[in-house]
N, C-alpha and C. Protein backbone atom coordinates (compact mmCIF):
# COMPACT_ATOMS: atom_id res chain seq x y z
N UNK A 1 93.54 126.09 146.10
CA UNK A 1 94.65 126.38 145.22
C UNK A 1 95.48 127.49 145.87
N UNK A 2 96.54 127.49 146.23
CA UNK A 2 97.61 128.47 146.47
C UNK A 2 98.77 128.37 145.78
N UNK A 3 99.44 129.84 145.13
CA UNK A 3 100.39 129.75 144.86
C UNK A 3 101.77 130.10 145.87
N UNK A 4 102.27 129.44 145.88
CA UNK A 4 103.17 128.82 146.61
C UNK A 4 104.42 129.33 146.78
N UNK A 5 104.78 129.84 145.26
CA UNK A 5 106.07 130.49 144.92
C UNK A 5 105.65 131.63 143.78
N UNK A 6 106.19 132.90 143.97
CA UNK A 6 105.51 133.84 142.81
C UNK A 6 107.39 134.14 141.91
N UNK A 7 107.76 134.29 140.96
CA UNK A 7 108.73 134.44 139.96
C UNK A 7 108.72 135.26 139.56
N UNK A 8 109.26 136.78 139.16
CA UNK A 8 109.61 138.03 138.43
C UNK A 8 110.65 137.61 138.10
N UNK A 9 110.99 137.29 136.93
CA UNK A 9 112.32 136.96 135.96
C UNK A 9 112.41 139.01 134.98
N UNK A 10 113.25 139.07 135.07
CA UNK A 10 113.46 140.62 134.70
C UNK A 10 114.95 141.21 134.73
N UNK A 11 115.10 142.43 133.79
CA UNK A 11 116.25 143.02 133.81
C UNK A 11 116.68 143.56 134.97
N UNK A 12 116.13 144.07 135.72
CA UNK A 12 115.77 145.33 136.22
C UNK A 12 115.63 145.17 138.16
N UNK A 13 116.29 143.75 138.42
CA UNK A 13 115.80 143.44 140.04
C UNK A 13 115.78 144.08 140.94
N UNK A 14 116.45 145.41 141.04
CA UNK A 14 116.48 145.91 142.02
C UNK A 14 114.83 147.10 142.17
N UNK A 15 114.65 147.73 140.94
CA UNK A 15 113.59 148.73 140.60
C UNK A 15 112.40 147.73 140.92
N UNK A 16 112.39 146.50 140.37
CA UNK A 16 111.20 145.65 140.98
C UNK A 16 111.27 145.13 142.22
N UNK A 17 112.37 145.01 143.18
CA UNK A 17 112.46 145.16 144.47
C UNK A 17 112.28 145.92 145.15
N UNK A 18 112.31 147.13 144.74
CA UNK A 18 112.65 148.41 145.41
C UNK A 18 110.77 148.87 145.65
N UNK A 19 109.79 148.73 144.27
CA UNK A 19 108.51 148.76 143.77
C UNK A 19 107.77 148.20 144.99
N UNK A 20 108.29 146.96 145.09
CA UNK A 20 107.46 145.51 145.84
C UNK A 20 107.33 145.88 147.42
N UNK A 21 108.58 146.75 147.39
CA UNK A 21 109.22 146.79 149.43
C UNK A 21 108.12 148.11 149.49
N UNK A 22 108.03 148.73 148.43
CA UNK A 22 107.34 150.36 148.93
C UNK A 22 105.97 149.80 149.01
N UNK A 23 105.60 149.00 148.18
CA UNK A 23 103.99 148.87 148.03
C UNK A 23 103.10 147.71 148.78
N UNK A 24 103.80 146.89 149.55
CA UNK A 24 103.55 146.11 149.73
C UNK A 24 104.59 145.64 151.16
N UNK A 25 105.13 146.38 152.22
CA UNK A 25 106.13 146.49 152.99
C UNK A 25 106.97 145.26 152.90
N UNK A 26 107.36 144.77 151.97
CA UNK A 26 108.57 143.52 152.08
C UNK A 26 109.57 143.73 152.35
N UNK A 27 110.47 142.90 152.61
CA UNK A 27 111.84 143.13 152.91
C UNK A 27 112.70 142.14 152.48
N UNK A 28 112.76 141.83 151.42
CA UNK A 28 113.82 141.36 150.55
C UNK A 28 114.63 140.63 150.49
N UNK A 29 115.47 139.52 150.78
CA UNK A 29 116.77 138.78 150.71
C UNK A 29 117.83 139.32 149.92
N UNK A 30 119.01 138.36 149.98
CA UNK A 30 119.98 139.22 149.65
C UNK A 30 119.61 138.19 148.21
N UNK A 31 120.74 137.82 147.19
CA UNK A 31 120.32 136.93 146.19
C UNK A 31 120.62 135.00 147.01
N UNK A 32 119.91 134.31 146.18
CA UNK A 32 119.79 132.87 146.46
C UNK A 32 120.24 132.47 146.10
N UNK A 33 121.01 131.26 145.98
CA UNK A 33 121.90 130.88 144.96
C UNK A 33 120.82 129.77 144.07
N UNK A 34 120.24 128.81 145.38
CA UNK A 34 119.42 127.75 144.95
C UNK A 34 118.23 127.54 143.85
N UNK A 35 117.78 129.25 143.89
CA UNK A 35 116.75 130.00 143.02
C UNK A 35 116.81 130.68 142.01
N UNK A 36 118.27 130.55 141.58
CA UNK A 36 118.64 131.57 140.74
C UNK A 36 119.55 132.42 140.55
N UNK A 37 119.75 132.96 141.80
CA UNK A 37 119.57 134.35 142.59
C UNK A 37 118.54 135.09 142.82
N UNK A 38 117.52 134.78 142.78
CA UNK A 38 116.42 134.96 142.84
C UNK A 38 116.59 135.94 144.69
N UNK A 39 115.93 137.14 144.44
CA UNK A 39 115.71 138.12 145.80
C UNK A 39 114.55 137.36 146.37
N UNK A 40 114.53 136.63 147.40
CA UNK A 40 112.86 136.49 148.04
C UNK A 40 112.49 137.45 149.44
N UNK A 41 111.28 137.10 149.06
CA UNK A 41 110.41 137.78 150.33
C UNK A 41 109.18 137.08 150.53
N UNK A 42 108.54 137.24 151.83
CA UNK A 42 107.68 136.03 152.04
C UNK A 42 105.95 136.65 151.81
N UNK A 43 105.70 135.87 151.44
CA UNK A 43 104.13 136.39 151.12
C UNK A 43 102.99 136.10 152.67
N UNK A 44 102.22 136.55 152.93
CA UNK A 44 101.19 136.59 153.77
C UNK A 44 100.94 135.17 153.72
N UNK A 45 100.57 134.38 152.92
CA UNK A 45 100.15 133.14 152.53
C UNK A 45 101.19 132.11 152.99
N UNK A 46 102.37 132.62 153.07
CA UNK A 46 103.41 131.63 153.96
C UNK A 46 104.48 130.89 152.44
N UNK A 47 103.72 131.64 151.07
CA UNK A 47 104.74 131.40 150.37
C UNK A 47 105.43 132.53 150.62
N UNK A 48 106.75 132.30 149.02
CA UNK A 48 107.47 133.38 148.35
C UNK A 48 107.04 134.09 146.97
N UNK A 49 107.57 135.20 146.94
CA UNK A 49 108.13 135.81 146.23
C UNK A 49 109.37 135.85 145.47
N UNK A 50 109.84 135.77 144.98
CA UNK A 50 111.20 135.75 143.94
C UNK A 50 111.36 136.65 142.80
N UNK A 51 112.66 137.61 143.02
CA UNK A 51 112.90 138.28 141.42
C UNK A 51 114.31 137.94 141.60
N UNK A 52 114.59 137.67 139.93
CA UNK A 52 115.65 137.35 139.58
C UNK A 52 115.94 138.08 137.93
N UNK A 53 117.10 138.44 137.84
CA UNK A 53 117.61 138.67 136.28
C UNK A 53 117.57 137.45 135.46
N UNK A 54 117.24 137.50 134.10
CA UNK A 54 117.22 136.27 133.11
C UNK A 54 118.58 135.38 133.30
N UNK A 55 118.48 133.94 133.24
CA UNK A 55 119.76 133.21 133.69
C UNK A 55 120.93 133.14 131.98
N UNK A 56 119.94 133.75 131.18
CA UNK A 56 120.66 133.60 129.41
C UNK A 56 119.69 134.37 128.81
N UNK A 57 120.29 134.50 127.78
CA UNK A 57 120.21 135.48 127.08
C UNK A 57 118.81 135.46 126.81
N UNK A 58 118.47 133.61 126.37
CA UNK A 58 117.19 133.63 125.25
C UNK A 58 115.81 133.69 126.60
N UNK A 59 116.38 133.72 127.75
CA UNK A 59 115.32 133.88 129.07
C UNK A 59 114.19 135.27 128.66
N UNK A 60 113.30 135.19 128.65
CA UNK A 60 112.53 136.80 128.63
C UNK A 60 112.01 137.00 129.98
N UNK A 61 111.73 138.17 130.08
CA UNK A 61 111.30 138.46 131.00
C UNK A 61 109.53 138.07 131.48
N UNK A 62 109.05 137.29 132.86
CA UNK A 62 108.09 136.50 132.88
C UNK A 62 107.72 136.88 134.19
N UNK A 63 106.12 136.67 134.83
CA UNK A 63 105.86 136.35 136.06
C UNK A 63 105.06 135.21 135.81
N UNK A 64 105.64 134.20 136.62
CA UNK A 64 105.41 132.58 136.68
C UNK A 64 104.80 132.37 138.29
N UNK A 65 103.66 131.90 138.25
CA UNK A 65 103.07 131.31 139.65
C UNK A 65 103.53 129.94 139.72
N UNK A 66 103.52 129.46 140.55
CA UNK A 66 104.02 128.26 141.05
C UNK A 66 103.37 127.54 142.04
N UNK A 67 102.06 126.71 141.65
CA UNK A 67 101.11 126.23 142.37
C UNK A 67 101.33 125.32 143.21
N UNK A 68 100.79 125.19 144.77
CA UNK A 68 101.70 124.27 145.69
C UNK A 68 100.62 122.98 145.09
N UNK A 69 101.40 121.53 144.59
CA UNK A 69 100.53 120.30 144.89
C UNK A 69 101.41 119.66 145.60
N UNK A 70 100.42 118.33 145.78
CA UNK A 70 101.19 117.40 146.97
C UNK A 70 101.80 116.64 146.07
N UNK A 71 101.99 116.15 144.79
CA UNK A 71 102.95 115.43 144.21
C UNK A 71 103.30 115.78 143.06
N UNK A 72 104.51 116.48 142.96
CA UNK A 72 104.71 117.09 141.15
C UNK A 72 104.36 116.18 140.04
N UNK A 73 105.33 114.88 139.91
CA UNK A 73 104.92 114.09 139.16
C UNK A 73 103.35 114.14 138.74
N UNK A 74 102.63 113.60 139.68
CA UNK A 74 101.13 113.31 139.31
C UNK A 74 100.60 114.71 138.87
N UNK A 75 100.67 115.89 138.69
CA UNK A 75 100.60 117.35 138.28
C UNK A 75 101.12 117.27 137.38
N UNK A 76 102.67 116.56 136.80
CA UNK A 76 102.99 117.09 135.53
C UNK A 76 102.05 116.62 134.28
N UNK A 77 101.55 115.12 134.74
CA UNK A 77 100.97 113.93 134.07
C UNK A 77 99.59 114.67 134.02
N UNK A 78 98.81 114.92 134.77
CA UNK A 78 97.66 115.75 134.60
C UNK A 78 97.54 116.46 133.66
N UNK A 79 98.86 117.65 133.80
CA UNK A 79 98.65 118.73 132.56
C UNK A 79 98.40 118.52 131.62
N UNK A 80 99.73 117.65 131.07
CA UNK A 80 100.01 116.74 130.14
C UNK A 80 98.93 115.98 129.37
N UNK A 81 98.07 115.91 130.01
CA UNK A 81 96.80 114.90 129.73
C UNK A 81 95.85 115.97 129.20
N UNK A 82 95.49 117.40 129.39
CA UNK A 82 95.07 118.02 128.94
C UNK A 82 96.02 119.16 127.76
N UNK A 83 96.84 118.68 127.06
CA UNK A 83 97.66 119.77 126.29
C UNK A 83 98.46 120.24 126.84
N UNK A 84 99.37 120.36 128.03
CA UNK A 84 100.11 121.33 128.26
C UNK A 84 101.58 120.90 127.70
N UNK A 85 102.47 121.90 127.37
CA UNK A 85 103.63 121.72 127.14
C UNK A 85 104.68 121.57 128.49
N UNK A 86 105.48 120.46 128.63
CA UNK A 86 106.27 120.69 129.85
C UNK A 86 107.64 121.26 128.95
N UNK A 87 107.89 122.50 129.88
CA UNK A 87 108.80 123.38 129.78
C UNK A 87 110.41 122.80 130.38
N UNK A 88 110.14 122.40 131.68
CA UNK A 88 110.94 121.71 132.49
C UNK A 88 110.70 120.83 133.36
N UNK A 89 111.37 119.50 133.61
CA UNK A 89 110.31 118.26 134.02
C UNK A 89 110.98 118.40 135.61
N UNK A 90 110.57 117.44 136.11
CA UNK A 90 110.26 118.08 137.81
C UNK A 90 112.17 118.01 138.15
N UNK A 91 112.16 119.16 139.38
CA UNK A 91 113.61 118.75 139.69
C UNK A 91 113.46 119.36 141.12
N UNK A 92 114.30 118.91 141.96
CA UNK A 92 114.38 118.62 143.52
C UNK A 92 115.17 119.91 143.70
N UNK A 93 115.42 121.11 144.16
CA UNK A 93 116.17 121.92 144.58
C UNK A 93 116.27 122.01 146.35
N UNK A 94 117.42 121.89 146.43
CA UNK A 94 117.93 121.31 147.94
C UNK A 94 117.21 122.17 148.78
N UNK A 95 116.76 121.52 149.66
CA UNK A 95 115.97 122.55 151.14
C UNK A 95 115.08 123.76 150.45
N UNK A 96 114.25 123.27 149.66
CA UNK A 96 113.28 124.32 148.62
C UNK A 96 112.15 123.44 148.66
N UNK A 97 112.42 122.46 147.79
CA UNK A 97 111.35 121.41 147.04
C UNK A 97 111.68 120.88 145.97
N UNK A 98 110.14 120.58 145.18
CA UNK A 98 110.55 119.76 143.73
C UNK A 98 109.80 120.73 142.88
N UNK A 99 110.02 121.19 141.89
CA UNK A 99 109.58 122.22 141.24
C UNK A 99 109.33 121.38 139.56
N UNK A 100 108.33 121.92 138.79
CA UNK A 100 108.56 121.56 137.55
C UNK A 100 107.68 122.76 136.62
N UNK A 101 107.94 123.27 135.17
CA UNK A 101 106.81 124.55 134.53
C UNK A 101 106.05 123.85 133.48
N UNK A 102 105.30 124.24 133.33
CA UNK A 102 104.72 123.77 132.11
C UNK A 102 103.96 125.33 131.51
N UNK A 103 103.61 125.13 130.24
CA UNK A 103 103.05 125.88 129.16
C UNK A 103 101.47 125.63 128.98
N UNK A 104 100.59 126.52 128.81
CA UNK A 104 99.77 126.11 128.81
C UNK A 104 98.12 127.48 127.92
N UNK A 105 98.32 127.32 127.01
CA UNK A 105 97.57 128.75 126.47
C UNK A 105 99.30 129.77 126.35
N UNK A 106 100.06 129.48 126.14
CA UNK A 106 101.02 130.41 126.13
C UNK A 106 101.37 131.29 127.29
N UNK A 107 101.08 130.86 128.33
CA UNK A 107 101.27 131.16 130.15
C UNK A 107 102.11 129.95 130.27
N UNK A 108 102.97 130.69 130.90
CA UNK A 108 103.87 129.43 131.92
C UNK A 108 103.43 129.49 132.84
N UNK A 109 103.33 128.52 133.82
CA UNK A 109 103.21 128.16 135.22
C UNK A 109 103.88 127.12 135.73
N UNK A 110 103.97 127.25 137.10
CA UNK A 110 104.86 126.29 137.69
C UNK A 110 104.45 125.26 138.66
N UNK A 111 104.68 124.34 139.06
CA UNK A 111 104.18 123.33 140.40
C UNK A 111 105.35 123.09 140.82
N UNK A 112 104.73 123.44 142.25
CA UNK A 112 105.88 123.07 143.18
C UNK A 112 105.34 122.09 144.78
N UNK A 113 105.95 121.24 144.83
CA UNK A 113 106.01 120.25 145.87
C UNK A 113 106.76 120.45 147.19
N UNK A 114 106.20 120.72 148.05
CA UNK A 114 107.57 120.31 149.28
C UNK A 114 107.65 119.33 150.28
């Protein structure tokens, strides 16, 4: 199991950028468009990192893992099969992957495909 993509959705991106670079020597992007705006930085593991400000209002603030599988679909259907709520059903973001969240115990989490 690896997570693949890590998410800080928050007011505050720069103080949690600023946190992440001191403690952990990252070095940051500028914003993404494809992600959000999402700031990334790359994790040891060969994923990302991502913080971004809420995209609306009713967004709260969240840290969402984003588990790498080899086929979203067949992951969403899995969850699904055990209770989970899908939050957002899979979607292709250009030169990223296929991403989709689901709910699950009141944790979001994410799967992501590439």
């Amino acid at each position: 199991m690896q997570v693949y993509y890590l998410e800080i959705v928050t007011p505050d991106v720069e103080a949690v950028c600023a946190a992440l670079a001191q403690l952990h020597g990252m070095t940051f992007s500028g914003p993404e468009s494809g992600l959000g705006n999402a700031r990334t930085a790359a994790m040891a593991n060969g994923g990302k990192i991502g913080v971004r400000a809420p995209m609306h209002e009713a967004e709260e603030p969240v840290v969402r893992p984003y588990w790498l599988v080899p086929d979203v679909a067949a992951a969403v259907q899995a969850v699904q099969a055990v209770g989970a709520e899908i939050a957002h059903p899979p979607l292709e973001i250009p030169g990223h992957g296929t991403f989709a969240i689901y709910i699950q115990g009141g944790i979001q989490h994410g799967l992501w495909q590439v």
